[in-house]
C-alpha atoms as a PDB file:
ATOM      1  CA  UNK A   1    -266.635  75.587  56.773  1.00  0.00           C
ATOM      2  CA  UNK A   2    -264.399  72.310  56.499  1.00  0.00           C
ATOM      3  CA  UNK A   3    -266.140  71.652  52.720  1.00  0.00           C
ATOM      4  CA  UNK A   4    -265.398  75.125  51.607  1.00  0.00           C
ATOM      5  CA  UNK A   5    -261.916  74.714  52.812  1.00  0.00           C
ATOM      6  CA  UNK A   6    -261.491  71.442  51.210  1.00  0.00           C
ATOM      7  CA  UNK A   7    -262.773  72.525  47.956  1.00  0.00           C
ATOM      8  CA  UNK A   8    -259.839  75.427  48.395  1.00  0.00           C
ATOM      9  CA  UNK A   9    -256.921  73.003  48.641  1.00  0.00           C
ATOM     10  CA  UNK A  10    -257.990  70.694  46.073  1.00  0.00           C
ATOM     11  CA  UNK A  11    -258.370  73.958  43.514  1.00  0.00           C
ATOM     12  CA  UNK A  12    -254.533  74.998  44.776  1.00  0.00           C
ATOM     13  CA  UNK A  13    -253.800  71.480  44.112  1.00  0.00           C
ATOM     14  CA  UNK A  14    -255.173  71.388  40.260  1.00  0.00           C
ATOM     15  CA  UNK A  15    -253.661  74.981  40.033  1.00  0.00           C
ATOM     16  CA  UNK A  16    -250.211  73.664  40.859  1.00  0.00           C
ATOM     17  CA  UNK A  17    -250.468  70.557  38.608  1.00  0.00           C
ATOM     18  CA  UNK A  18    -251.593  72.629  36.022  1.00  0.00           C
ATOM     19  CA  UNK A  19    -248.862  74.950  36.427  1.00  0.00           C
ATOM     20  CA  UNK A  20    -246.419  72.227  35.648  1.00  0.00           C
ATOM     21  CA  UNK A  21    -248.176  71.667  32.551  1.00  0.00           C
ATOM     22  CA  UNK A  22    -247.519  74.622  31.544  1.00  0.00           C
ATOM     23  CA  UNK A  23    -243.678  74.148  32.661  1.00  0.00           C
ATOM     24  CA  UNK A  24    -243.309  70.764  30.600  1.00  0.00           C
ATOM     25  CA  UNK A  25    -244.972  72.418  27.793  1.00  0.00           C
ATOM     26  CA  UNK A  26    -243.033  75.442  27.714  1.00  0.00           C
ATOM     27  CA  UNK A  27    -241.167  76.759  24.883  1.00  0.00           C
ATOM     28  CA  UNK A  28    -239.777  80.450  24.511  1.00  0.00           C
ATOM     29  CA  UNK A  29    -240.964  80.795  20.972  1.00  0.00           C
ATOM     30  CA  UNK A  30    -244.584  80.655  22.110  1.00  0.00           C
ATOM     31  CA  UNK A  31    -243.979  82.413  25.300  1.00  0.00           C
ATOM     32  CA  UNK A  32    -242.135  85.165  27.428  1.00  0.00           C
ATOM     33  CA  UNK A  33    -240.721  85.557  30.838  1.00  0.00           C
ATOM     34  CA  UNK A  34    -243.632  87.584  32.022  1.00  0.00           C
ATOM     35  CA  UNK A  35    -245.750  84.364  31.796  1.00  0.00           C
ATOM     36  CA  UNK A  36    -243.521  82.659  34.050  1.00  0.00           C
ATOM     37  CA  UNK A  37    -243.050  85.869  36.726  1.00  0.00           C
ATOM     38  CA  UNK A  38    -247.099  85.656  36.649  1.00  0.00           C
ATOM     39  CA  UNK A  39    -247.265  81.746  37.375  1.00  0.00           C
ATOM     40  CA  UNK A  40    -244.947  82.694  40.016  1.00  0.00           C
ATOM     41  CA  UNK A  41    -246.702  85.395  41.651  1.00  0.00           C
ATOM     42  CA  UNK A  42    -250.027  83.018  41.564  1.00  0.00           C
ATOM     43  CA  UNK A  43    -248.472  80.497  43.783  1.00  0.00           C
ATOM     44  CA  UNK A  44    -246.702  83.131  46.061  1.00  0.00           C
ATOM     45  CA  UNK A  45    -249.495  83.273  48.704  1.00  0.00           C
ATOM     46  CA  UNK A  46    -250.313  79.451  48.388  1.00  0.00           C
ATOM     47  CA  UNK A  47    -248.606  78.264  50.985  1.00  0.00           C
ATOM     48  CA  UNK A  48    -250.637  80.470  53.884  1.00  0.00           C
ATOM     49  CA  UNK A  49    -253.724  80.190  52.302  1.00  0.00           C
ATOM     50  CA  UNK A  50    -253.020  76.401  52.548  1.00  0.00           C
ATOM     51  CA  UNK A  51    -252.055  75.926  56.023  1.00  0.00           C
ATOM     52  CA  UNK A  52    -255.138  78.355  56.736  1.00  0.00           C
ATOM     53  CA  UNK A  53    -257.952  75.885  55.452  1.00  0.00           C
ATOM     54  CA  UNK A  54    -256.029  72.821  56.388  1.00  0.00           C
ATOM     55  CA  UNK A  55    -255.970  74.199  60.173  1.00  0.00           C
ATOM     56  CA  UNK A  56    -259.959  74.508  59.446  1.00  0.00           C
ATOM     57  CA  UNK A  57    -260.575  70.948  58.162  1.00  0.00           C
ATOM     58  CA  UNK A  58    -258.342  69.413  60.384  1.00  0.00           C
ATOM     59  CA  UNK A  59    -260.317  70.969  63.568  1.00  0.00           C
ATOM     60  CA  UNK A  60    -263.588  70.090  62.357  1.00  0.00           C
ATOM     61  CA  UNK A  61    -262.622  66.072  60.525  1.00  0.00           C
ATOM     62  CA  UNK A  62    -261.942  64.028  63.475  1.00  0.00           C
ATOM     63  CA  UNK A  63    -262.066  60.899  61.161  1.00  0.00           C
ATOM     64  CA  UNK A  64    -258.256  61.042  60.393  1.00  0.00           C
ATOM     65  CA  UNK A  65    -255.086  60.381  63.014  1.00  0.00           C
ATOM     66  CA  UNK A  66    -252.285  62.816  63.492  1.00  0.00           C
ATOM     67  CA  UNK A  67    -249.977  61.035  61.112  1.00  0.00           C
ATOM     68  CA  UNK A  68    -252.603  60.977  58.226  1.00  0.00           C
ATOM     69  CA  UNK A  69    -252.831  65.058  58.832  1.00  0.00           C
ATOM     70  CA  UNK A  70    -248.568  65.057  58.624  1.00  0.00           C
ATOM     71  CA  UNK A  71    -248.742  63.199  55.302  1.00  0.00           C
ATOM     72  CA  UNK A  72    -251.527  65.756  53.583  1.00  0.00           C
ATOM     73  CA  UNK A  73    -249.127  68.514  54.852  1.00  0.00           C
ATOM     74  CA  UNK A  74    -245.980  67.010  53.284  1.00  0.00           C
ATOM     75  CA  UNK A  75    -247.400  66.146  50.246  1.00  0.00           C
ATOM     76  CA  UNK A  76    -248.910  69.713  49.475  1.00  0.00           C
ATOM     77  CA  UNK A  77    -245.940  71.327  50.794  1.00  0.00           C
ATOM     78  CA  UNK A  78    -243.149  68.717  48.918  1.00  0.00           C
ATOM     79  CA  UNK A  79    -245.592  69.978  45.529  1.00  0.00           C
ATOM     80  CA  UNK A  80    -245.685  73.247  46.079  1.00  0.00           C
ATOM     81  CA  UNK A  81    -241.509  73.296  46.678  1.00  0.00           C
ATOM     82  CA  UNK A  82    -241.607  71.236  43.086  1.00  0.00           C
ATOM     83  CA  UNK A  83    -242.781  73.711  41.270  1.00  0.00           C
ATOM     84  CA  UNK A  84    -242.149  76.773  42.348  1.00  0.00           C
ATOM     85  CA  UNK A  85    -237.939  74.878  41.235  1.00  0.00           C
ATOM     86  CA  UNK A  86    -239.243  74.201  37.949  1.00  0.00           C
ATOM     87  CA  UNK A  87    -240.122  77.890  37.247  1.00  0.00           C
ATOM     88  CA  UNK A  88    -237.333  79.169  39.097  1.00  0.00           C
ATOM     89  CA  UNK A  89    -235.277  76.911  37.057  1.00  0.00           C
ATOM     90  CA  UNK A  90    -237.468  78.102  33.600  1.00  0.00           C
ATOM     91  CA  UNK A  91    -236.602  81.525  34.423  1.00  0.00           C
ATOM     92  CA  UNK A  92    -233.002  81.024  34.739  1.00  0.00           C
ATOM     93  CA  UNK A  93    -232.916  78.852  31.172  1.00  0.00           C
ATOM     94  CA  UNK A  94    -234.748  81.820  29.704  1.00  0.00           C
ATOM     95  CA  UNK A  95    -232.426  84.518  30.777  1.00  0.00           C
ATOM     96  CA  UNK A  96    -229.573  81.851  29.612  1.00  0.00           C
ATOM     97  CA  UNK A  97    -230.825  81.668  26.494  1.00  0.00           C
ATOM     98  CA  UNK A  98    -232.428  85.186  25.239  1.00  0.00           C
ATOM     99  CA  UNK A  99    -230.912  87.894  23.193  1.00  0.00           C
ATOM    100  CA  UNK A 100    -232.122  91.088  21.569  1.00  0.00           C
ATOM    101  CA  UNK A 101    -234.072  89.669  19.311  1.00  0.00           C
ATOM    102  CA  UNK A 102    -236.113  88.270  21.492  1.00  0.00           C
ATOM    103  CA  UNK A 103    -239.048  89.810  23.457  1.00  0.00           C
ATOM    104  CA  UNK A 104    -238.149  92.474  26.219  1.00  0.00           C
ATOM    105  CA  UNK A 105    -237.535  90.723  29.427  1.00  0.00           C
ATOM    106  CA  UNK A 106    -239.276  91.214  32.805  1.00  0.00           C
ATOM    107  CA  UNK A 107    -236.677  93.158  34.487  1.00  0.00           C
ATOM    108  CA  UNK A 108    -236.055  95.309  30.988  1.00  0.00           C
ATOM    109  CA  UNK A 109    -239.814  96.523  31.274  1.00  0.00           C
ATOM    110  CA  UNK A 110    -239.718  96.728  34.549  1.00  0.00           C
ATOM    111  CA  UNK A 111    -236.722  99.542  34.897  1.00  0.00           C
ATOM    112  CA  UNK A 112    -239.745 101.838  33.503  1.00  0.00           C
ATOM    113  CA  UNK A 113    -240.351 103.892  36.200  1.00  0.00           C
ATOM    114  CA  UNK A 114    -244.396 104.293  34.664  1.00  0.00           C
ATOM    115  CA  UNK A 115    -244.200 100.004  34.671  1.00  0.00           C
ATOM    116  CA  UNK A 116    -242.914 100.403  38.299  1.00  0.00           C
ATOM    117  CA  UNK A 117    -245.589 102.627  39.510  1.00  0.00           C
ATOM    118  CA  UNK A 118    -248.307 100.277  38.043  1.00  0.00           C
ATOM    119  CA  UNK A 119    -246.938  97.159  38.588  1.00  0.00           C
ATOM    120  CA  UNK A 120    -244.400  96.255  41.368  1.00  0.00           C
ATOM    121  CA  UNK A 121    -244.029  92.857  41.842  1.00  0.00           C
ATOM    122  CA  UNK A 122    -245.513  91.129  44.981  1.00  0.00           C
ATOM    123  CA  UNK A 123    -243.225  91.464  48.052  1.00  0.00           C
ATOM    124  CA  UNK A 124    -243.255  90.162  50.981  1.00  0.00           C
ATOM    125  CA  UNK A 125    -241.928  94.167  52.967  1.00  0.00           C
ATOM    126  CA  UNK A 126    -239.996  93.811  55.797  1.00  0.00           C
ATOM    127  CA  UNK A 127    -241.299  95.895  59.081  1.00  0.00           C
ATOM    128  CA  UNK A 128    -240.205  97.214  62.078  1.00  0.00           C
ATOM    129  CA  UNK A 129    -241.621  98.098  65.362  1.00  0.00           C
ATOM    130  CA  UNK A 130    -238.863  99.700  67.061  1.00  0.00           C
ATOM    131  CA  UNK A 131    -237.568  96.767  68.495  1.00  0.00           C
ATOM    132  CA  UNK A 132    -233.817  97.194  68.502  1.00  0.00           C
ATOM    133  CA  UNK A 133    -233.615  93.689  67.868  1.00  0.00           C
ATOM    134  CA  UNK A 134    -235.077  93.813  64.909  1.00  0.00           C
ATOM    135  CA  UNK A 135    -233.474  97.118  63.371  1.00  0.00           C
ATOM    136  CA  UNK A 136    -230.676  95.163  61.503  1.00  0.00           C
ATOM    137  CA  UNK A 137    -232.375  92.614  60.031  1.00  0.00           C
ATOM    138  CA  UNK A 138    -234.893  94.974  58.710  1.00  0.00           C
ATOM    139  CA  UNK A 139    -232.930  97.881  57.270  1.00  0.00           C
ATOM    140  CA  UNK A 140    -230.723  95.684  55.595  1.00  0.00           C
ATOM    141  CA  UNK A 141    -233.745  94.054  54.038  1.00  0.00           C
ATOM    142  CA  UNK A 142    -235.400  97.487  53.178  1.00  0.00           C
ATOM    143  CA  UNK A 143    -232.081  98.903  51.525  1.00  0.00           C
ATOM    144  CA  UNK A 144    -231.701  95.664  49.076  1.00  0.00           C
ATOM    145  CA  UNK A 145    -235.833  96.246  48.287  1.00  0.00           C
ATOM    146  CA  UNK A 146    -236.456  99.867  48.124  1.00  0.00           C
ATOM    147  CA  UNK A 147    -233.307 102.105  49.350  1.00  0.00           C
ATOM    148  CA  UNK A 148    -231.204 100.918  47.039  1.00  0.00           C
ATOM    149  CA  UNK A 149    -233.001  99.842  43.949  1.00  0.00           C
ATOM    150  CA  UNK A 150    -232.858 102.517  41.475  1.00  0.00           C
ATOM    151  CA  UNK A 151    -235.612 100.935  39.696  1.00  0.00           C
ATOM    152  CA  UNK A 152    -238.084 102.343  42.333  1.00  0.00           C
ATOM    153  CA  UNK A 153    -239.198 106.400  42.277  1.00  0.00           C
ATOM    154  CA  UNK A 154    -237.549 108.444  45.280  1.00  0.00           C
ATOM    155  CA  UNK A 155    -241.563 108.644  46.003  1.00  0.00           C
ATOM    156  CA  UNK A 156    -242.467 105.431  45.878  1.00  0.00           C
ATOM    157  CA  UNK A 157    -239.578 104.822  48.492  1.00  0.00           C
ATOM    158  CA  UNK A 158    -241.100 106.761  51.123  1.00  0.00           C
ATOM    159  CA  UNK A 159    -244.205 105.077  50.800  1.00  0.00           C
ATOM    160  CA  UNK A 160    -243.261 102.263  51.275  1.00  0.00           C
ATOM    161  CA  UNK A 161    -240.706 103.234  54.412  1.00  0.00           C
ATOM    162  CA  UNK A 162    -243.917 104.612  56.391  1.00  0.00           C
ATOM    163  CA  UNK A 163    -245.882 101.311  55.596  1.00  0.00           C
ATOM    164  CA  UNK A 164    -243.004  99.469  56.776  1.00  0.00           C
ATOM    165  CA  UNK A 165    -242.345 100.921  60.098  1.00  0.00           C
ATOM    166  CA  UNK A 166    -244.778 101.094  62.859  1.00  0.00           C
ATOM    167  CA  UNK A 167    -245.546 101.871  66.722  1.00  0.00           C
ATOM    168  CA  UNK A 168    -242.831 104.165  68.153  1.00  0.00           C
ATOM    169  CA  UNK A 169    -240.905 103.718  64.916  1.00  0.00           C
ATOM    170  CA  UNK A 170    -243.284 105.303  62.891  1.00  0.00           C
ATOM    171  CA  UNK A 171    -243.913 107.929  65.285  1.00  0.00           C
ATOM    172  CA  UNK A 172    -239.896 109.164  64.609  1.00  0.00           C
ATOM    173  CA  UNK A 173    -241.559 110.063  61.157  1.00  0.00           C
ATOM    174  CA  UNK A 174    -244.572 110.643  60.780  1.00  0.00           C
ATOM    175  CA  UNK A 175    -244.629 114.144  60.478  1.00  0.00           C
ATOM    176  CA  UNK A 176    -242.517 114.495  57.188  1.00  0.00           C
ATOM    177  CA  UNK A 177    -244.545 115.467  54.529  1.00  0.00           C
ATOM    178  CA  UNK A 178    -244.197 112.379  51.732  1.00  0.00           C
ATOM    179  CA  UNK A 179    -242.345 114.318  48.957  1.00  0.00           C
ATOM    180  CA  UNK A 180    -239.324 113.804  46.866  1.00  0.00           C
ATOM    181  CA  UNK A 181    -237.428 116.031  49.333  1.00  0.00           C
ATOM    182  CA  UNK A 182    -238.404 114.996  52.284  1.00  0.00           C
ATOM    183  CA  UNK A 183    -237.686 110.922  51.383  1.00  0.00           C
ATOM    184  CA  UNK A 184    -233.558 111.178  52.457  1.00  0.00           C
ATOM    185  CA  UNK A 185    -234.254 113.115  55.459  1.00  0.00           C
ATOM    186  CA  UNK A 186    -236.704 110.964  57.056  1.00  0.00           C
ATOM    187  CA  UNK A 187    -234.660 107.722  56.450  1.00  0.00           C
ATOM    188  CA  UNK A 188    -231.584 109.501  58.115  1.00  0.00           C
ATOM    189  CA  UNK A 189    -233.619 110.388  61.118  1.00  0.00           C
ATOM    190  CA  UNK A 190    -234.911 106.662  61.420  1.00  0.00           C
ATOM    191  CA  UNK A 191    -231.673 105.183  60.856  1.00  0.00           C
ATOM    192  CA  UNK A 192    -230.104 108.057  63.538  1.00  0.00           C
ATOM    193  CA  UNK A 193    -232.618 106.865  66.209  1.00  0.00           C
ATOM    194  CA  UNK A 194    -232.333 103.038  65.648  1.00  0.00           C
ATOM    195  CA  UNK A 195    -228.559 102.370  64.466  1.00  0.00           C
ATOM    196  CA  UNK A 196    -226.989 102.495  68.040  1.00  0.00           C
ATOM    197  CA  UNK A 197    -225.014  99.524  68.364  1.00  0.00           C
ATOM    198  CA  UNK A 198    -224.981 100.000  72.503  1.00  0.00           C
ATOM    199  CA  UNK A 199    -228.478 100.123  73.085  1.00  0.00           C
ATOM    200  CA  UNK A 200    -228.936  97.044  70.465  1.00  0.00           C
ATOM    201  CA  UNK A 201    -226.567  95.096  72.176  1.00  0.00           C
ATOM    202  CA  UNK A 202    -227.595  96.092  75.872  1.00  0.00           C
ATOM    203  CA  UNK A 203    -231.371  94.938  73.766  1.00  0.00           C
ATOM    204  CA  UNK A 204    -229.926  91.417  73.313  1.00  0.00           C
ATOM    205  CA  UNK A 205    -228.071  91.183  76.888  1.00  0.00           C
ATOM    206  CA  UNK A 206    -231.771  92.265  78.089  1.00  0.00           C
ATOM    207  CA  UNK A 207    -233.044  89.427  76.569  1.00  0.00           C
ATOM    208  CA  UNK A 208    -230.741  86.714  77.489  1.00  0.00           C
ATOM    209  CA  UNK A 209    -231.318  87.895  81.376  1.00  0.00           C
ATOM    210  CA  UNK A 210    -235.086  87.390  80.647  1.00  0.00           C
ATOM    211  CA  UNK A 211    -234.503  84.067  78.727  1.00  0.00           C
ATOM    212  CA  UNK A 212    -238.219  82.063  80.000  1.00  0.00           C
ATOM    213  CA  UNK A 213    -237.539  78.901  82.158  1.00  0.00           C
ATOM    214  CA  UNK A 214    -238.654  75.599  80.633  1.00  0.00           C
ATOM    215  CA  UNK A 215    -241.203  74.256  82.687  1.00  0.00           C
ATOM    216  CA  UNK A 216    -241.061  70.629  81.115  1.00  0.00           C
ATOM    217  CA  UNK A 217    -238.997  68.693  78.955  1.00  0.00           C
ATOM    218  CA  UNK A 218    -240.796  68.719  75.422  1.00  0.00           C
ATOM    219  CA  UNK A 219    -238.970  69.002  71.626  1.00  0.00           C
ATOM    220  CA  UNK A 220    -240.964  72.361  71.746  1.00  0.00           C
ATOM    221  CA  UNK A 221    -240.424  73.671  74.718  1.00  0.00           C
ATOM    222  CA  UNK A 222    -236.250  72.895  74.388  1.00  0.00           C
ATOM    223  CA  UNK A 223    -236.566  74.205  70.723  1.00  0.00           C
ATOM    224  CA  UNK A 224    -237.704  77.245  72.052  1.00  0.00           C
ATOM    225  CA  UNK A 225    -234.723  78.045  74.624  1.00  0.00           C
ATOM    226  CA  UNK A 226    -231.995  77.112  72.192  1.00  0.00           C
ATOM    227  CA  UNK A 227    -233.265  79.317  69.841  1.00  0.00           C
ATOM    228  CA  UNK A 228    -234.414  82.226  72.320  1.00  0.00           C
ATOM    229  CA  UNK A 229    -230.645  81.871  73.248  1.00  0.00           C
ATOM    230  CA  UNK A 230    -228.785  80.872  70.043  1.00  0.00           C
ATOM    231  CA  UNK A 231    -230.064  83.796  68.335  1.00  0.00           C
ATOM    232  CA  UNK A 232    -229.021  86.249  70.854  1.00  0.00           C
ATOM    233  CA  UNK A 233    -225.632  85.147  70.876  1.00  0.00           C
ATOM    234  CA  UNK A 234    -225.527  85.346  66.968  1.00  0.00           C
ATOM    235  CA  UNK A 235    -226.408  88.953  67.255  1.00  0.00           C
ATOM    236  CA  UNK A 236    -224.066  89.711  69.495  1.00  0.00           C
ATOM    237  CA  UNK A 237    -221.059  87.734  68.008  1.00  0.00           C
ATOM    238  CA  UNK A 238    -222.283  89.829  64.606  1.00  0.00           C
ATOM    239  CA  UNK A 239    -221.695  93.273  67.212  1.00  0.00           C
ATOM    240  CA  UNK A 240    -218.246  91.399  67.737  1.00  0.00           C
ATOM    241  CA  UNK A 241    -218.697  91.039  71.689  1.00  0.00           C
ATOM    242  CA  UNK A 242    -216.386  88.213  73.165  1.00  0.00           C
ATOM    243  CA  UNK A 243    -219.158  85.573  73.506  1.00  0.00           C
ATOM    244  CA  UNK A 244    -216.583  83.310  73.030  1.00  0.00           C
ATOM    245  CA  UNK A 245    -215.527  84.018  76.494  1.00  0.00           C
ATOM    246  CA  UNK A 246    -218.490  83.868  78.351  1.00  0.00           C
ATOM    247  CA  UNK A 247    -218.695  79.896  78.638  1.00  0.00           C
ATOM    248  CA  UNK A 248    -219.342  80.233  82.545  1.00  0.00           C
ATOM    249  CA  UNK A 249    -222.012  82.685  82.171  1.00  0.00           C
ATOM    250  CA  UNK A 250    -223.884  81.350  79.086  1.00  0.00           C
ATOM    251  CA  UNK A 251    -223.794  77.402  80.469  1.00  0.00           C
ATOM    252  CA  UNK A 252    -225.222  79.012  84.355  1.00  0.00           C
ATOM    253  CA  UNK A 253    -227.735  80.673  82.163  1.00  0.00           C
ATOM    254  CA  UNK A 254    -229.053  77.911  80.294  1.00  0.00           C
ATOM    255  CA  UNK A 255    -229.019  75.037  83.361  1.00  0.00           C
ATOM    256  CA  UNK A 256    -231.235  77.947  85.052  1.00  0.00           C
ATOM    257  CA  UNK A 257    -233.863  78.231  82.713  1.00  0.00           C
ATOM    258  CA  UNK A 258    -233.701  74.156  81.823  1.00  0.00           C
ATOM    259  CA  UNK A 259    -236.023  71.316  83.159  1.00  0.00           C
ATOM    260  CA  UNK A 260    -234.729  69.829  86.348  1.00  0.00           C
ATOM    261  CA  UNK A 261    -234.937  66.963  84.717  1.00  0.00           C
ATOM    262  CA  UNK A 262    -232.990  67.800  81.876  1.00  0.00           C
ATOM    263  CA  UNK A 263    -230.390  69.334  83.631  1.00  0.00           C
ATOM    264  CA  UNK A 264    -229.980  66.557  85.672  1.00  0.00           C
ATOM    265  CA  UNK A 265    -229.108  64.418  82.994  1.00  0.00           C
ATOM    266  CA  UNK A 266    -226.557  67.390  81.583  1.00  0.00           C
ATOM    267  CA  UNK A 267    -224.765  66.948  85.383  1.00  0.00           C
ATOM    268  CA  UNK A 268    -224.501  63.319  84.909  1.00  0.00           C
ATOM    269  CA  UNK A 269    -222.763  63.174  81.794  1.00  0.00           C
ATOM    270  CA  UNK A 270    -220.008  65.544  83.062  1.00  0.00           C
ATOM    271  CA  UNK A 271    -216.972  63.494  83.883  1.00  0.00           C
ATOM    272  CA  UNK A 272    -214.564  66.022  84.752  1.00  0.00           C
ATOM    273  CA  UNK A 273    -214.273  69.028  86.914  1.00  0.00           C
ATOM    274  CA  UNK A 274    -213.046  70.742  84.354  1.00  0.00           C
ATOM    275  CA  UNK A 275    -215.915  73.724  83.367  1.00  0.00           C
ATOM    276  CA  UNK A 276    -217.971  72.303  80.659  1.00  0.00           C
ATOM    277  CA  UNK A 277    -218.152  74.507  77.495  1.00  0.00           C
ATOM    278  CA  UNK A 278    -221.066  76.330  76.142  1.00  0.00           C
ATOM    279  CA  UNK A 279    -221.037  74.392  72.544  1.00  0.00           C
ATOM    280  CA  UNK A 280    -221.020  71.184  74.586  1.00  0.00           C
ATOM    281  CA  UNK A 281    -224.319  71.747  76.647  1.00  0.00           C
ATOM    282  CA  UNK A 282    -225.636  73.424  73.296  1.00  0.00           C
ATOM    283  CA  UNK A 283    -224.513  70.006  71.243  1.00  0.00           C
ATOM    284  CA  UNK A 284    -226.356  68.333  74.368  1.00  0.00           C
ATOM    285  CA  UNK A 285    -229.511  69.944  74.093  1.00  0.00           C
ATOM    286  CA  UNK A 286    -229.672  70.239  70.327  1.00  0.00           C
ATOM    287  CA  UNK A 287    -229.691  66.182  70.797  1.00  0.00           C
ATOM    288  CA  UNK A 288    -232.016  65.753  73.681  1.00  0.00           C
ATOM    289  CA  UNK A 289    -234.746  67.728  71.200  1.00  0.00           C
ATOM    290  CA  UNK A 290    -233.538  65.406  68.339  1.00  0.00           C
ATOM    291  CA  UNK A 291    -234.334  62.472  70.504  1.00  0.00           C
ATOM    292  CA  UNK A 292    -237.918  63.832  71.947  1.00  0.00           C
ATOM    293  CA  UNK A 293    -238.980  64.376  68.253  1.00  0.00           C
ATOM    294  CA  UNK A 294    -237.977  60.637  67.143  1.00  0.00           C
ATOM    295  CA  UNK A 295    -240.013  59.778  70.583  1.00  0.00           C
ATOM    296  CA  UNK A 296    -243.056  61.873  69.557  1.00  0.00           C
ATOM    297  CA  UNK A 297    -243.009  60.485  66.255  1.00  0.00           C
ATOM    298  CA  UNK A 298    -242.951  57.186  67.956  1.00  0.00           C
ATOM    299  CA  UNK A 299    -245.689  57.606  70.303  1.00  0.00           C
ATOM    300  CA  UNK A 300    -247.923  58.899  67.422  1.00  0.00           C
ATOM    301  CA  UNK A 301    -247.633  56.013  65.279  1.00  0.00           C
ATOM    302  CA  UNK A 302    -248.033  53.367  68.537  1.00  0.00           C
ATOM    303  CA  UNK A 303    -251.114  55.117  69.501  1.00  0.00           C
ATOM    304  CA  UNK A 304    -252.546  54.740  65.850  1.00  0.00           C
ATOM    305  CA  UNK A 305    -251.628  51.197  66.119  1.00  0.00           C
ATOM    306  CA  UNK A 306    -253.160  50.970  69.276  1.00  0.00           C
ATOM    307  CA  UNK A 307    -256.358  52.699  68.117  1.00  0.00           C
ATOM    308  CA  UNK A 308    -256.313  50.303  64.984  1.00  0.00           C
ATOM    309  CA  UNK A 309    -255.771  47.113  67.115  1.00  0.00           C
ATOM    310  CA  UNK A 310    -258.898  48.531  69.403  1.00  0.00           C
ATOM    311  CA  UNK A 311    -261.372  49.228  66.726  1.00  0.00           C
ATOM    312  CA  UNK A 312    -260.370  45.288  64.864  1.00  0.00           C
ATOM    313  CA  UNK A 313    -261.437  43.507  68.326  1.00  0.00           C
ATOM    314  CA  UNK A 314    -264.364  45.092  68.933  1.00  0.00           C
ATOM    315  CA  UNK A 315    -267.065  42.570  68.832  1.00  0.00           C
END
């Protein structure tokens, strides 16, 4: 399993090196957009078919240390980043640069609605669960794809807003026939079930009540509650509720759910009786995690000294 997996990152690999080939080689006489869009689209799904076989190889090759694994990932990933700039960048030059004379464009062909129907590019679609959390996020994202692009059939709309909703969300409408007619209605039912700014804000109070209690101090488990609680607050700040306000509350909340070991360092660097703000404990903590990461850093490359110093003095 490992070998196969192997062999499938070092083919990305060549694939990505040969791609910028093809990016130092390019010139728009010999070429047209549509190359480029297509070089893009081939690396799209690299990066999670990469982290898939290097979780295999790395469970099954025991030869290498954590740090070695950290360096493959880097390097794959920092490549990867490299060129999917360079065509980025290509495609911007070549939209720079073209005029009518030139070879119809990728977004030209693809305001045919027969291209369109054949040929949509690869997107990542945004669902939806009927979370109310989540509603915002992902009817904004579905009106910039699909709601709002007149490029895409009324049709094809609909078809894609029942493959993007599911659970209870999908139950709201399911029932409507997909037709032309029928497209409008069924996105103003969905959006008159889940656009209720009370019960999404009641949602995110919900959640900040249930925020899980850190059982030990780790840069993972810390990560988690400032972000569990950070991103709750942004939602509501974006609902314009007075968070602002709420310093008392939100710094109780968080020393509740903390580490008793990390809250007792938060009570020793108070040095006032004045009531601490919520940005300063939120500074504090976004430091502490800071500081465990350097340490687990640390700790990994003084154990692969240590395991290096072992294996040179055995007889």
């Amino acid at each position: 399993m490992a070998k196969v997996a192997k062999t499938q990152i070092q083919s990305m690999i060549t694939a990505l090196n040969d791609i910028n080939i093809f990016v130092r080689d390019y010139t728009t006489e010999h070429n047209t957009k549509t190359k480029l869009m297509v070089q893009l689209e081939e690396i799209s799904t690299m990066a999670d078919k990469f982290e898939d076989c290097q979780a295999i190889v790395e469970e099954e090759d025991q030869t290498k240390s954590q740090k070695e694994w950290i360096e493959e990932r880097s390097f794959f990933r920092k490549l990867l980043r490299g060129v999917k700039v360079s065509l980025l960048e290509l495609i911007e030059k070549y939209e720079a640069t073209s005029n009518s004379v030139t070879a119809p464009s990728y977004s030209e062909i693809s305001r045919s609605k027969k291209f369109n129907m054949l040929r949509l590019p690869t997107l990542k679609t945004p669902s939806f669960n009927g979370d109310w959390q989540q509603w915002t996020a992902f009817i904004d994202d579905f009106n910039t794809m699909f709601h709002n692009n007149e490029d895409v059939p009324i049709i094809l709309k609909f078809h894609y807003l029942k493959t993007c909703v599911e659970g209870p969300a999908r139950e709201v409408i399911q029932n409507f026939k997909t037709t032309e007619e029928n497209y409008q209605v069924a996105y103003d039912v969905l959006k008159l079930r889940y656009e209720n700014k009370s019960a999404i804000i009641q949602s995110h109070m919900r959640s900040l009540l249930n925020t899980p209690k850190v059982m030990s101090a780790s840069a993972s488990e810390l990560q988690r509650l400032h972000y569990h609680i950070s991103s709750n607050i942004n939602a509501l700040t974006a609902f314009q509720q007075p968070v602002d306000q709420w310093d008392a509350w939100l710094v109780t909340l968080m020393c509740t759910r903390l580490d008793s070991v990390t809250v007792a360092e938060w009570q020793l660097k108070q040095d006032t009786k004045e009531l601490p703000k919520y940005k300063d404990l939120e500074l504090f903590l976004s430091n502490r995690i800071t500081a465990y990461e350097a340490g687990d850093i640390a700790m990994i490359s003084c154990s692969d000294d240590a395991n290096k110093t072992n294996v040179t003095n055995k007889p």
